[in-house]
N, C-alpha and C. Protein backbone atom coordinates (compact mmCIF):
# COMPACT_ATOMS: atom_id res chain seq x y z
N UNK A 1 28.63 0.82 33.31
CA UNK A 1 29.18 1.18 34.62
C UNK A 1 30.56 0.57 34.79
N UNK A 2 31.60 1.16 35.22
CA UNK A 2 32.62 0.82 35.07
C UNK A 2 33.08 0.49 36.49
N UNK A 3 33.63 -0.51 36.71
CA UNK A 3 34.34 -1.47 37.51
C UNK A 3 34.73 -0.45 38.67
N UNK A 4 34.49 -0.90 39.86
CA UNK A 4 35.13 0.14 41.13
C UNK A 4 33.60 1.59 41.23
N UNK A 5 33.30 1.76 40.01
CA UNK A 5 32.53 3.25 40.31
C UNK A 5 31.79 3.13 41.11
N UNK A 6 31.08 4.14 41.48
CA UNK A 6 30.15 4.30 42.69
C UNK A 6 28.70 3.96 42.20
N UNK A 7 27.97 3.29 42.22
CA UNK A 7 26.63 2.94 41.95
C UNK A 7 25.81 4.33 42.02
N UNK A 8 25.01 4.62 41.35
CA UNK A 8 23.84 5.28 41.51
C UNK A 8 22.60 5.23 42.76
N UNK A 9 22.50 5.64 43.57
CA UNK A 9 21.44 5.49 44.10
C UNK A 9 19.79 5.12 44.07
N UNK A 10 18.95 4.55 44.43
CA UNK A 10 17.78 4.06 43.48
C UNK A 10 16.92 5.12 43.18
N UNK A 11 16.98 5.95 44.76
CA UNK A 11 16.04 6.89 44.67
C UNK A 11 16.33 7.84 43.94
N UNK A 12 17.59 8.12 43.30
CA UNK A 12 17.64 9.29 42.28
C UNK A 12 17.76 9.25 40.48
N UNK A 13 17.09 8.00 40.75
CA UNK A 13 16.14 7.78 39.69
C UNK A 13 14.19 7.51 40.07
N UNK A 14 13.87 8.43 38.89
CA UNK A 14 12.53 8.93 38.51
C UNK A 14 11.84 7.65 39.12
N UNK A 15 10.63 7.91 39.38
CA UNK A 15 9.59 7.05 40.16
C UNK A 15 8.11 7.19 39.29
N UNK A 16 7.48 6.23 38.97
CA UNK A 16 6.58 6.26 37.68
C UNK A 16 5.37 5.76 38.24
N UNK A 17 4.27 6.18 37.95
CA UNK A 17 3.37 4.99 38.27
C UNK A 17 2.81 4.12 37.07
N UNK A 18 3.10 4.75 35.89
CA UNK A 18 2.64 3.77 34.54
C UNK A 18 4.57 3.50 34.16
N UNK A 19 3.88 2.11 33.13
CA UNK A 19 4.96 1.70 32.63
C UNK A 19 5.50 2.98 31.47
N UNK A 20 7.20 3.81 31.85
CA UNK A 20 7.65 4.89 30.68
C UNK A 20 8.08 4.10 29.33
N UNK A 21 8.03 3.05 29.46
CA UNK A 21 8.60 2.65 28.59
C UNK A 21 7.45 1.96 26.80
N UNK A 22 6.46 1.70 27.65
CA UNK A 22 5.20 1.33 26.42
C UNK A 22 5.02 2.16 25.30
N UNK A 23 4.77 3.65 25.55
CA UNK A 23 4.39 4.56 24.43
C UNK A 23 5.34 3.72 23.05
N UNK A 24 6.48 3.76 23.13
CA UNK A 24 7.77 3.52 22.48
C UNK A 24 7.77 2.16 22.14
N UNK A 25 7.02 1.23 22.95
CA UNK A 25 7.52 0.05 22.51
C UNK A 25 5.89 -0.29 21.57
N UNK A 26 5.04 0.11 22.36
CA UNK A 26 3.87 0.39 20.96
C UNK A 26 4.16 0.73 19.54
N UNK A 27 5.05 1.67 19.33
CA UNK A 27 5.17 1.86 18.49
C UNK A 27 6.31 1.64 17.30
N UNK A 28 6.68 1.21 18.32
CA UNK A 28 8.33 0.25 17.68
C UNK A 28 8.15 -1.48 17.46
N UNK A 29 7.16 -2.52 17.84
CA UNK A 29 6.84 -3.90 17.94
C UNK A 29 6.05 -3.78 16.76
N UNK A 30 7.01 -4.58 15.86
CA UNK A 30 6.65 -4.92 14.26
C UNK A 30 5.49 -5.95 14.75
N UNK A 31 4.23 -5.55 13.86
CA UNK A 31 3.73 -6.72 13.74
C UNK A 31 3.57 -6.54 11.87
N UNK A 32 3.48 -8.19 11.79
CA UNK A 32 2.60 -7.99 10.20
C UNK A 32 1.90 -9.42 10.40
N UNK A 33 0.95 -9.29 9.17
CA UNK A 33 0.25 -10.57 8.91
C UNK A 33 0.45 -11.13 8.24
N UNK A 34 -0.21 -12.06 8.05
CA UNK A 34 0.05 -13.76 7.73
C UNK A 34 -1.70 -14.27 7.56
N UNK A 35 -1.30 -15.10 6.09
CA UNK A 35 -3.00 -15.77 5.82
C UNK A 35 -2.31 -17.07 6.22
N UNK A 36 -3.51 -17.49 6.84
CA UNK A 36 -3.44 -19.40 7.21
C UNK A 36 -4.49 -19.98 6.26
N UNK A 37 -4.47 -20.79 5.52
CA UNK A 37 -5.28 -21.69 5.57
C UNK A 37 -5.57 -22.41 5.69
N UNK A 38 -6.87 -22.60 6.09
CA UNK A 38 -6.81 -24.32 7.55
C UNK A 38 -7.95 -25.23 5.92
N UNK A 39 -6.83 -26.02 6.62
CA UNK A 39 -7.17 -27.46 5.74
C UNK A 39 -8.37 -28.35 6.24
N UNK A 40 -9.27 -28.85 5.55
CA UNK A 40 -10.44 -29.68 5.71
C UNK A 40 -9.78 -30.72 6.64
N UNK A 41 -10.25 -31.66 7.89
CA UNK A 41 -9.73 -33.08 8.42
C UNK A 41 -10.42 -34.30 7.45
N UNK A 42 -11.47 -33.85 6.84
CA UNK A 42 -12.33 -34.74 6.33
C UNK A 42 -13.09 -34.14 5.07
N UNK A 43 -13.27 -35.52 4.60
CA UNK A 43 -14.15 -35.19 2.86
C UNK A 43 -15.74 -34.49 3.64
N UNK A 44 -16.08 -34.64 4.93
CA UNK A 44 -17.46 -34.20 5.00
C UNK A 44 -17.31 -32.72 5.21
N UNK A 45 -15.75 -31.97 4.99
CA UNK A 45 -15.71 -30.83 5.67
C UNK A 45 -15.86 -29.95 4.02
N UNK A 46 -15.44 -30.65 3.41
CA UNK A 46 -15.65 -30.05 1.69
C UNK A 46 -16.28 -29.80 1.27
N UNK A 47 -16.69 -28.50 1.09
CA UNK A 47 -17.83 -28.04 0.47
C UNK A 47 -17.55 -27.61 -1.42
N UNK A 48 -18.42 -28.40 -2.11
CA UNK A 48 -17.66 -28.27 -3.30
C UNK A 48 -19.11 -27.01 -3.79
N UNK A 49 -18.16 -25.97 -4.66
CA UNK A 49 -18.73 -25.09 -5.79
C UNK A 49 -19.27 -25.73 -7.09
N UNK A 50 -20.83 -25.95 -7.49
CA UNK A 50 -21.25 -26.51 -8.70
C UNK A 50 -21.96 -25.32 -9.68
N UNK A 51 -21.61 -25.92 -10.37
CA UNK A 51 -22.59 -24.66 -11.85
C UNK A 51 -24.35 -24.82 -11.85
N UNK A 52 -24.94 -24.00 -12.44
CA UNK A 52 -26.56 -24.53 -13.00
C UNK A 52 -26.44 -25.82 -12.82
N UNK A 53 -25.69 -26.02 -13.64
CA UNK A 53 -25.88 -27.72 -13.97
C UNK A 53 -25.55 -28.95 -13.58
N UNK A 54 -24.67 -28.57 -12.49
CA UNK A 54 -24.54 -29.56 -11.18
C UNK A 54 -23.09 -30.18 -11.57
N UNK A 55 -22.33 -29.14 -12.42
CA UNK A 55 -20.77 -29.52 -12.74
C UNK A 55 -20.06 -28.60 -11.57
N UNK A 56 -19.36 -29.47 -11.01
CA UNK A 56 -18.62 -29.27 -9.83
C UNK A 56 -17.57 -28.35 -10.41
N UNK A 57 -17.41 -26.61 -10.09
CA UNK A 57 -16.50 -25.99 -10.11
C UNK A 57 -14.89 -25.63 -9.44
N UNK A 58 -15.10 -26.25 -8.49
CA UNK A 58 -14.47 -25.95 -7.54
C UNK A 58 -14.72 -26.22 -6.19
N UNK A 59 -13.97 -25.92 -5.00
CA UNK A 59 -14.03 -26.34 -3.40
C UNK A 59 -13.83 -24.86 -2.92
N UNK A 60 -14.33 -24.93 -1.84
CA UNK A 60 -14.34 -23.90 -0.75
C UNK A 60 -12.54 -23.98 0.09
N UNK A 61 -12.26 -22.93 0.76
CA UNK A 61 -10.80 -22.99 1.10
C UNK A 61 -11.43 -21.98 2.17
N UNK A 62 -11.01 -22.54 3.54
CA UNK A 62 -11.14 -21.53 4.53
C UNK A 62 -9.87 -20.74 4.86
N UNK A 63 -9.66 -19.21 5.25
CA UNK A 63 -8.89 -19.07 5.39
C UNK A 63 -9.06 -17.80 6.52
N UNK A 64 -7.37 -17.29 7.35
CA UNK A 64 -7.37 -16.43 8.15
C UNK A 64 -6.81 -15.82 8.53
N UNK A 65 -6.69 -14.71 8.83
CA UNK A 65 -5.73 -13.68 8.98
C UNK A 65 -4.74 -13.24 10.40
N UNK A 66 -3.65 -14.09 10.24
CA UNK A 66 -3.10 -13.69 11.50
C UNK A 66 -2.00 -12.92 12.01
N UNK A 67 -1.74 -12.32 12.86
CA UNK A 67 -1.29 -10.85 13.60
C UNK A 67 -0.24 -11.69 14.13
N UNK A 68 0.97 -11.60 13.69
CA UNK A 68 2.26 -12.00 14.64
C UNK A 68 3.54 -11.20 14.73
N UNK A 69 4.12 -11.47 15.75
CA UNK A 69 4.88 -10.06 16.04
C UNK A 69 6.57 -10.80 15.48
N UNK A 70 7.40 -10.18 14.41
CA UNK A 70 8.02 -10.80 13.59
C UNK A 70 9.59 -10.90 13.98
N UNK A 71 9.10 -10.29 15.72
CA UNK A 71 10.86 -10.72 15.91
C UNK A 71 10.61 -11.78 16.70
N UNK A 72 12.08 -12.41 16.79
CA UNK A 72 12.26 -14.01 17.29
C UNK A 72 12.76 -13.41 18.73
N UNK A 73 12.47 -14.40 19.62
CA UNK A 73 12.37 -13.90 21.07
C UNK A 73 12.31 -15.04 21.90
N UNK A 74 13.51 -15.02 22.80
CA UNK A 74 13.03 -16.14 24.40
C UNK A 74 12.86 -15.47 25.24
N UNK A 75 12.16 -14.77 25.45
CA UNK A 75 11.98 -13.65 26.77
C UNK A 75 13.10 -12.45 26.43
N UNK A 76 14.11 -12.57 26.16
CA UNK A 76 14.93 -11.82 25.43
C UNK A 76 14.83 -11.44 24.48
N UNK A 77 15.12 -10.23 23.49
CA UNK A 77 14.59 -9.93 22.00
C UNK A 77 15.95 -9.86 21.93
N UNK A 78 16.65 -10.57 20.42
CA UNK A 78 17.54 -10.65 20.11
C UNK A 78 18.05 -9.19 19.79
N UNK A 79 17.23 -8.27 19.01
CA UNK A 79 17.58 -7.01 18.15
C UNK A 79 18.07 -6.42 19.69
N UNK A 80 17.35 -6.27 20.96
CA UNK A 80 18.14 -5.83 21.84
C UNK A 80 18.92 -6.04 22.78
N UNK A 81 19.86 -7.02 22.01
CA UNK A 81 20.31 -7.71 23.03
C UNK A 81 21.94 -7.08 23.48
N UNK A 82 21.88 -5.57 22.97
CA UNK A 82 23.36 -4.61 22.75
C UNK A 82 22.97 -4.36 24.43
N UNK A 83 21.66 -4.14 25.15
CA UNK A 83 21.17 -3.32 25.75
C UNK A 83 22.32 -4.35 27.28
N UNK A 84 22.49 -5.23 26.98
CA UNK A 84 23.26 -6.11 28.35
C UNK A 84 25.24 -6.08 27.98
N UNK A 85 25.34 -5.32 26.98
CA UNK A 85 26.88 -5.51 26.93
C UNK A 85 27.52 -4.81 28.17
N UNK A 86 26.84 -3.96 28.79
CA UNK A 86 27.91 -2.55 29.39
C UNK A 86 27.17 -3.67 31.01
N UNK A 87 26.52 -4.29 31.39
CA UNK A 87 25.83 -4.35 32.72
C UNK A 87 26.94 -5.30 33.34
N UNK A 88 26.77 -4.89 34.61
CA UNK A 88 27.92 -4.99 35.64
C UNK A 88 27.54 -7.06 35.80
N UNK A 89 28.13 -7.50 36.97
CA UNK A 89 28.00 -8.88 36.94
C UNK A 89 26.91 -8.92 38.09
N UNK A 90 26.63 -7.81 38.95
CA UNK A 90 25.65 -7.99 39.78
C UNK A 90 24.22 -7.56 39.11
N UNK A 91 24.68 -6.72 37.70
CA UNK A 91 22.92 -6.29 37.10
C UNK A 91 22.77 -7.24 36.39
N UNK A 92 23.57 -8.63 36.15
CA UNK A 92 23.58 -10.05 35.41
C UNK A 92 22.91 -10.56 36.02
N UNK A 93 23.00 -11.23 37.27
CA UNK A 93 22.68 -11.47 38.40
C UNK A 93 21.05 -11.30 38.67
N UNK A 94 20.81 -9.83 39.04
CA UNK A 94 19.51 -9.59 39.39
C UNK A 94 18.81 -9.90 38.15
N UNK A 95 19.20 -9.37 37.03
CA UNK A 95 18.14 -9.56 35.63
C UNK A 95 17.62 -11.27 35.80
N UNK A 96 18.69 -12.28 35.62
CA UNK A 96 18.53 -13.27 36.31
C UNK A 96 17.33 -13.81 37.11
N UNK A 97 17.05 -12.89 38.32
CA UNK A 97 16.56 -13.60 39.23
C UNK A 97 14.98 -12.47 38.83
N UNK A 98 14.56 -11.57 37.99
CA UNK A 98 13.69 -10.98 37.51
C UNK A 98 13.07 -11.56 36.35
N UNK A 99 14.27 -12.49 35.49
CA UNK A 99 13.25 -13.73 34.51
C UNK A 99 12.38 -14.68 35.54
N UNK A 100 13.02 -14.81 36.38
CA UNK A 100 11.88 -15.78 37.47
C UNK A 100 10.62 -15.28 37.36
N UNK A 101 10.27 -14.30 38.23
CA UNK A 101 9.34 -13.41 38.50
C UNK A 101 8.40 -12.80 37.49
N UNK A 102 8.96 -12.78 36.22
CA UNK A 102 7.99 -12.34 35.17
C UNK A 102 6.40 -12.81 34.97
N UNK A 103 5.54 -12.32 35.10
CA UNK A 103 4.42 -12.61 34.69
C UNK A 103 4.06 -12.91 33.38
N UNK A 104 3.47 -13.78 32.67
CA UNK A 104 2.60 -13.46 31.31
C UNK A 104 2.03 -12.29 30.97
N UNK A 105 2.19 -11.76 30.36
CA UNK A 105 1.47 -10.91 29.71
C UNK A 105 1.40 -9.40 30.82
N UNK A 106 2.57 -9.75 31.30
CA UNK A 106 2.44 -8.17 32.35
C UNK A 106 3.73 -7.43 31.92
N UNK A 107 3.47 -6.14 32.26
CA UNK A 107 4.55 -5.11 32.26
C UNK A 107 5.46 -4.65 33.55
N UNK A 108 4.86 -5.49 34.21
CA UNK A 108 5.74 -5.04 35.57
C UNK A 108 5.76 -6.26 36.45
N UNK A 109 6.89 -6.31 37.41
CA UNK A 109 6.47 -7.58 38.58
C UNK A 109 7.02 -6.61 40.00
N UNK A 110 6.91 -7.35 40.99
CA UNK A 110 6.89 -6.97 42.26
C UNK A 110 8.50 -7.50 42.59
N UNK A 111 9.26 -6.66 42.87
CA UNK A 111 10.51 -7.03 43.07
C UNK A 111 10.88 -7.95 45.05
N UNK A 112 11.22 -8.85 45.38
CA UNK A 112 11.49 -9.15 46.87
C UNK A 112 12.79 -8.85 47.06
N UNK A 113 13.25 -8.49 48.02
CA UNK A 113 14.89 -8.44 48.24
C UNK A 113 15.08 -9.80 48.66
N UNK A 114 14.45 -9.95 49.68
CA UNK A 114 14.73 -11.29 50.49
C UNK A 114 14.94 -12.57 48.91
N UNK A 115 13.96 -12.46 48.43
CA UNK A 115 14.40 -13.78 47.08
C UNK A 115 15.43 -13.59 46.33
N UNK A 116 15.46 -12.24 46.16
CA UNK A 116 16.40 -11.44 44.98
C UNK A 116 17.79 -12.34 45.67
N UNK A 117 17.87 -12.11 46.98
CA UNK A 117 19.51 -12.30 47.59
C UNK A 117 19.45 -13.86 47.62
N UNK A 118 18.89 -14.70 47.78
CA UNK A 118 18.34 -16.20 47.64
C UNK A 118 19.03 -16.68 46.19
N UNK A 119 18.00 -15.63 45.14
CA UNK A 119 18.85 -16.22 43.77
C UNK A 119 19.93 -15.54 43.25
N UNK A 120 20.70 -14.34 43.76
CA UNK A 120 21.83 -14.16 43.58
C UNK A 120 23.11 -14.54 43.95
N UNK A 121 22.74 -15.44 45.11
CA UNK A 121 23.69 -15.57 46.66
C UNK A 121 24.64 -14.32 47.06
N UNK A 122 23.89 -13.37 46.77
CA UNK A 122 24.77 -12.20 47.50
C UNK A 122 24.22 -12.09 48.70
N UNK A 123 25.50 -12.10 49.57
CA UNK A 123 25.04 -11.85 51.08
C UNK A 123 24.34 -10.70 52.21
N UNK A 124 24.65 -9.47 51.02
CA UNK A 124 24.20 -8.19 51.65
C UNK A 124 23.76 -7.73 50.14
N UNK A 125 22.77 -6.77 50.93
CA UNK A 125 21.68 -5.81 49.83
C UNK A 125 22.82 -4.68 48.69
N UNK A 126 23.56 -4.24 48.86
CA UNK A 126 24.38 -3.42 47.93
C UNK A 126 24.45 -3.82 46.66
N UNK A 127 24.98 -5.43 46.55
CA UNK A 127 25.33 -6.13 45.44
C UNK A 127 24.07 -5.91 44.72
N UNK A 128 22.70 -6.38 45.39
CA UNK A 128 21.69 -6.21 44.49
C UNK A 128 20.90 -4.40 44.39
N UNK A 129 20.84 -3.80 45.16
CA UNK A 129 21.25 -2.64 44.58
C UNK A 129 21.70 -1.99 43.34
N UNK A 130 22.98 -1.96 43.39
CA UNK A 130 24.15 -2.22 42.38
C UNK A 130 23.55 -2.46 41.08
N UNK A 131 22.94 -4.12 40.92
CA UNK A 131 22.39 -4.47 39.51
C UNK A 131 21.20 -3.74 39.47
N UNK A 132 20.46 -3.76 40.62
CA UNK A 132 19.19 -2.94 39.80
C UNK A 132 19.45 -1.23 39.40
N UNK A 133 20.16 -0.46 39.63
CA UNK A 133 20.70 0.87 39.47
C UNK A 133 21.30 0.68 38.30
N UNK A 134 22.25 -0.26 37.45
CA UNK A 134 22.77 -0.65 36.47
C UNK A 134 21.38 -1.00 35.10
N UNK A 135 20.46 -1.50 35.65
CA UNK A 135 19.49 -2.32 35.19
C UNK A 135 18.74 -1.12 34.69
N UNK A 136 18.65 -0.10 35.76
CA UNK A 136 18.00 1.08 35.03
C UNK A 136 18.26 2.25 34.13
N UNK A 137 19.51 2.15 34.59
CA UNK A 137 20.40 2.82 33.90
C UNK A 137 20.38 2.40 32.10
N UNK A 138 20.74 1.29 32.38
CA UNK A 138 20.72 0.69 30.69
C UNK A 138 19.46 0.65 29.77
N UNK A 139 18.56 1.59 30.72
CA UNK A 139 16.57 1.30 30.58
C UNK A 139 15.89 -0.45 30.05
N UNK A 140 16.58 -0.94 30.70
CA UNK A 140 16.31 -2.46 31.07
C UNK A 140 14.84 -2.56 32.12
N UNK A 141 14.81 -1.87 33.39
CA UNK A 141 13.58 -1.90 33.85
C UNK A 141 13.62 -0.30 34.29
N UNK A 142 12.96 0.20 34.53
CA UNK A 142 12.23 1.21 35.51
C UNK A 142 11.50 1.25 36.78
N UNK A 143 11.58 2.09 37.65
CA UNK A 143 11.42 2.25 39.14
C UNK A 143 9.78 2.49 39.35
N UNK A 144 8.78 1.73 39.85
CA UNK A 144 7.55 2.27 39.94
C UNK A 144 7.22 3.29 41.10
N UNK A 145 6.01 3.26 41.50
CA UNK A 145 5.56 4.22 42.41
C UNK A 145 5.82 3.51 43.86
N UNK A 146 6.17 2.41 43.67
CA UNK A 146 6.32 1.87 44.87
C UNK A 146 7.70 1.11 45.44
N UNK A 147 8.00 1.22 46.27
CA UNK A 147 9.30 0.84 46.24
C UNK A 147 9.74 -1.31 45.74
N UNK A 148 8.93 -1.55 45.90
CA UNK A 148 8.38 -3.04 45.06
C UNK A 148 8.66 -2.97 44.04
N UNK A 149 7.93 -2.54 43.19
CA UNK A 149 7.27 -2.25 42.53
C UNK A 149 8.46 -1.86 41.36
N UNK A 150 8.45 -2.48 39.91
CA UNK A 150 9.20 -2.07 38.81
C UNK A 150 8.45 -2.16 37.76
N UNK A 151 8.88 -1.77 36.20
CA UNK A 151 8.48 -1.88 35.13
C UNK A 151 9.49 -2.99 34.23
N UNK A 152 9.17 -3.21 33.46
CA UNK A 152 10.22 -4.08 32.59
C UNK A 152 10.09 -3.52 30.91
N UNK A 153 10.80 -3.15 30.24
CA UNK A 153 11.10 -2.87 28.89
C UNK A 153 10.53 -3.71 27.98
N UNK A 154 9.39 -3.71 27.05
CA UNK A 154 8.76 -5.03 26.61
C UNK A 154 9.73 -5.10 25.18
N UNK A 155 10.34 -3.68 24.84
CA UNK A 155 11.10 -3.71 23.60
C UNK A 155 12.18 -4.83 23.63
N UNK A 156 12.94 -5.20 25.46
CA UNK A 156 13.68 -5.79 25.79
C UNK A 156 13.84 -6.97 25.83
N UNK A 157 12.58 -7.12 27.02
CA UNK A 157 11.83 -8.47 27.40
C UNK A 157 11.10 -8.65 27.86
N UNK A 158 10.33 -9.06 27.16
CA UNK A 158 8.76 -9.85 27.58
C UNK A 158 8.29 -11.12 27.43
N UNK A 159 7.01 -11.22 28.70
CA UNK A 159 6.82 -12.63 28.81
C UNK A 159 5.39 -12.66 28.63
N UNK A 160 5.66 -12.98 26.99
CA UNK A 160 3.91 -13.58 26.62
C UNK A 160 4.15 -12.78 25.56
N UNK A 161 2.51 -12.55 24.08
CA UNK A 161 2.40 -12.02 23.17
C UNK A 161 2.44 -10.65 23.26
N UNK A 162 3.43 -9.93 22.74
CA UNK A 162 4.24 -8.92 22.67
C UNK A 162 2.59 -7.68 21.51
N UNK A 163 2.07 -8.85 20.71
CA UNK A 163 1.13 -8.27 19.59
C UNK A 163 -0.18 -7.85 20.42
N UNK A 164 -0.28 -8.82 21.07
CA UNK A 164 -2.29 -8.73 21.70
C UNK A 164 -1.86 -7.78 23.34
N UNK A 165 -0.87 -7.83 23.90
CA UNK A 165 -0.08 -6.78 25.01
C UNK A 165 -0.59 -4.93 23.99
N UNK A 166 0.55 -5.04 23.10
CA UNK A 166 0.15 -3.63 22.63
C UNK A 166 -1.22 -3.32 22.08
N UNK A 167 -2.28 -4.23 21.25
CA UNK A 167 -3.24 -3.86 21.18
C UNK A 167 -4.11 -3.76 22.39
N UNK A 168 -3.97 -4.44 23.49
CA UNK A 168 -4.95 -4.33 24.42
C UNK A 168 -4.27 -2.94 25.56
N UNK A 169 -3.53 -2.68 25.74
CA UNK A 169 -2.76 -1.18 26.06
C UNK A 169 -3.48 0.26 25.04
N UNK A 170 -3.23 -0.09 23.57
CA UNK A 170 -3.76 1.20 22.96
C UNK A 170 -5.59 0.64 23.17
N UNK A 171 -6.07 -0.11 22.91
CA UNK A 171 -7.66 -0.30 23.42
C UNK A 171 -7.74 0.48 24.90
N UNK A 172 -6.73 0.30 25.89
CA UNK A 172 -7.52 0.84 26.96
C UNK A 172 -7.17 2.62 27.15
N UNK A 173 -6.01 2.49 26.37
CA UNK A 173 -5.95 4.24 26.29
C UNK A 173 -6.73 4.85 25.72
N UNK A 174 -7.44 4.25 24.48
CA UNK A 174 -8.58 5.28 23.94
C UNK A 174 -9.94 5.45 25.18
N UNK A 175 -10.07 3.95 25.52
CA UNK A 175 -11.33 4.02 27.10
C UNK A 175 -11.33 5.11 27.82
N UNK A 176 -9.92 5.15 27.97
CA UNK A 176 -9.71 6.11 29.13
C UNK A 176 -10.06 7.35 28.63
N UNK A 177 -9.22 7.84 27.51
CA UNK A 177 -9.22 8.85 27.19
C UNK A 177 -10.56 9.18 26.70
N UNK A 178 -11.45 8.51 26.20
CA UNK A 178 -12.91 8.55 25.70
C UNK A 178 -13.60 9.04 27.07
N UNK A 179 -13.52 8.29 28.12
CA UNK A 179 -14.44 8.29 29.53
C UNK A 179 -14.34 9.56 30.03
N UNK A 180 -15.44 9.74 30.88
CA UNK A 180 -15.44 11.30 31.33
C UNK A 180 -15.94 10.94 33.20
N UNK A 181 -15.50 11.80 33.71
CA UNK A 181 -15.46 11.73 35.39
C UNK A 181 -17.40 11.23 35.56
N UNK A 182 -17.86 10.69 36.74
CA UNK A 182 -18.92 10.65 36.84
C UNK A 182 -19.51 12.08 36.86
N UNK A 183 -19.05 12.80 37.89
CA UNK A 183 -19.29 14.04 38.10
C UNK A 183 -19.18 15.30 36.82
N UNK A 184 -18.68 14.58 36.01
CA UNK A 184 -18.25 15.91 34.77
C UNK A 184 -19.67 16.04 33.41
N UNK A 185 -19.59 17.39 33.57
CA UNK A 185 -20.90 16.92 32.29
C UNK A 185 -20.53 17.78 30.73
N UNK A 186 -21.02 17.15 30.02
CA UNK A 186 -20.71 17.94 28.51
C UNK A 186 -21.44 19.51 28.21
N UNK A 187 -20.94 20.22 28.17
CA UNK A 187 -21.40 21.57 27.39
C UNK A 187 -21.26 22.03 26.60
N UNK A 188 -23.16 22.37 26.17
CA UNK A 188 -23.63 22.53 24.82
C UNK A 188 -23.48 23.88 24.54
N UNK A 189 -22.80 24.47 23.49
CA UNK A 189 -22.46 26.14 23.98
C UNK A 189 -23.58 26.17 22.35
N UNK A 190 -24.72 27.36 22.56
CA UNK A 190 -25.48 27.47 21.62
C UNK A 190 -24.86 28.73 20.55
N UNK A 191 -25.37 28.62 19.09
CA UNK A 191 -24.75 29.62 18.70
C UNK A 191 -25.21 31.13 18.63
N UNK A 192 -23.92 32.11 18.53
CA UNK A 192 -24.57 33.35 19.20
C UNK A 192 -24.91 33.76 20.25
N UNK A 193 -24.82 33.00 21.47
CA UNK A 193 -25.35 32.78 22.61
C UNK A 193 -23.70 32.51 23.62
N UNK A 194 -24.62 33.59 25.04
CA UNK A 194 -23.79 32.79 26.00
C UNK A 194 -24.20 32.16 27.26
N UNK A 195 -25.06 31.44 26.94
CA UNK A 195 -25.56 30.55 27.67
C UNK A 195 -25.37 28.87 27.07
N UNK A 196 -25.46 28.45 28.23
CA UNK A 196 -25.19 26.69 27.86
C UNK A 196 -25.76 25.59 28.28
N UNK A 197 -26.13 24.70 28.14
CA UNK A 197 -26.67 23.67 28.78
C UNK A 197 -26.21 22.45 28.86
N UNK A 198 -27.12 21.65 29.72
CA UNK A 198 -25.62 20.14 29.91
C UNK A 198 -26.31 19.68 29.34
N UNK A 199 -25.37 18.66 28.54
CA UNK A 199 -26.27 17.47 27.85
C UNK A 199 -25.77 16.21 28.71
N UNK A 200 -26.63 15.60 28.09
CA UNK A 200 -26.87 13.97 29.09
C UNK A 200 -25.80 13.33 28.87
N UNK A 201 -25.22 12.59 29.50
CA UNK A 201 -23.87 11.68 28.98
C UNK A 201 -24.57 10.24 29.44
């Protein structure tokens, strides 16, 4: 946004009630694994391998497989960090006062004006305006269903495990998509036939 221009208005940007931004970041958040192996504290934790004959072959080695997400990150993800070059000094500002507010492990927080202007020291609502219209623009956050109410870019920044966030998101999309209305029932279409019957769910 360039210096002097006219800000965007909030409302003429899209209004969501899920986070638009997850599909994408599901599928873009590298994870890979990693074996640990955890070391005995003590000789009583050693379990040694013996032959027939009671010649000690070897020790047991516990080990485990862990899921970590392989970019380096302070709430900020470095790889996107192009996404703040163009943002005005008031969408500096609000982003600012939206690291406050972040939840663990959430995709969205509840925006206040009244705090917003507290930690910006801007004296009137425009300024913060301004950054959040900038903020969306740059798809930094998104506008929810409520006027509160925002999303935050987890590709961007997120607060908490970025790995167990996307698996527990695609876990509940299959739920959903698996589940069927109380009221809805399955039909059995027979073959050759046009008649049908419900089966039990």
């Amino acid at each position: 946004m360039d210096k002097g221009s006219k800000y965007k208005k909030l409302k003429e940007f899209e209004a969501f009630e899920e986070n638009p931004f997850i599909e994408k970041a599901v599928d873009d958040i590298k994870i890979i694994k990693r074996t640990q192996v955890i070391r005995p504290q003590s000789k009583d934790e050693i379990q040694m391998i013996t032959s027939t004959e009671g010649e000690v072959t070897g020790y047991t080695a516990f080990m485990r497989f862990v899921e970590v997400d392989e970019e380096r990150f302070a709430k900020v993800y470095l790889s996107q960090f192009s996404s703040f070059w163009d943002l005005s000094k008031p969408a500096i500002r609000v982003f600012g006062y939206i690291l406050t507010v972040l939840k663990p492990r959430q995709d969205s927080f509840m925006f206040d004006m009244a705090d917003c202007l507290t930690h910006t020291k801007y004296s009137t609502e425009k300024s913060v305006f301004e950054g959040l219209s900038s903020l969306i623009e740059c798809g930094i956050v998104a506008r929810g269903n409520r006027h509160y109410r925002y999303f935050i870019n987890p590709l961007v920044v997120f607060n908490g495990d970025r790995v167990t966030f996307a698996k527990t998101y695609v876990k509940k999309r299959k739920e959903k998509n698996n589940s069927l209305p109380e009221n809805q029932l399955n039909l059995f279409i027979q073959p050759n036939s046009f008649t049908s019957e419900p089966e039990k769910v």
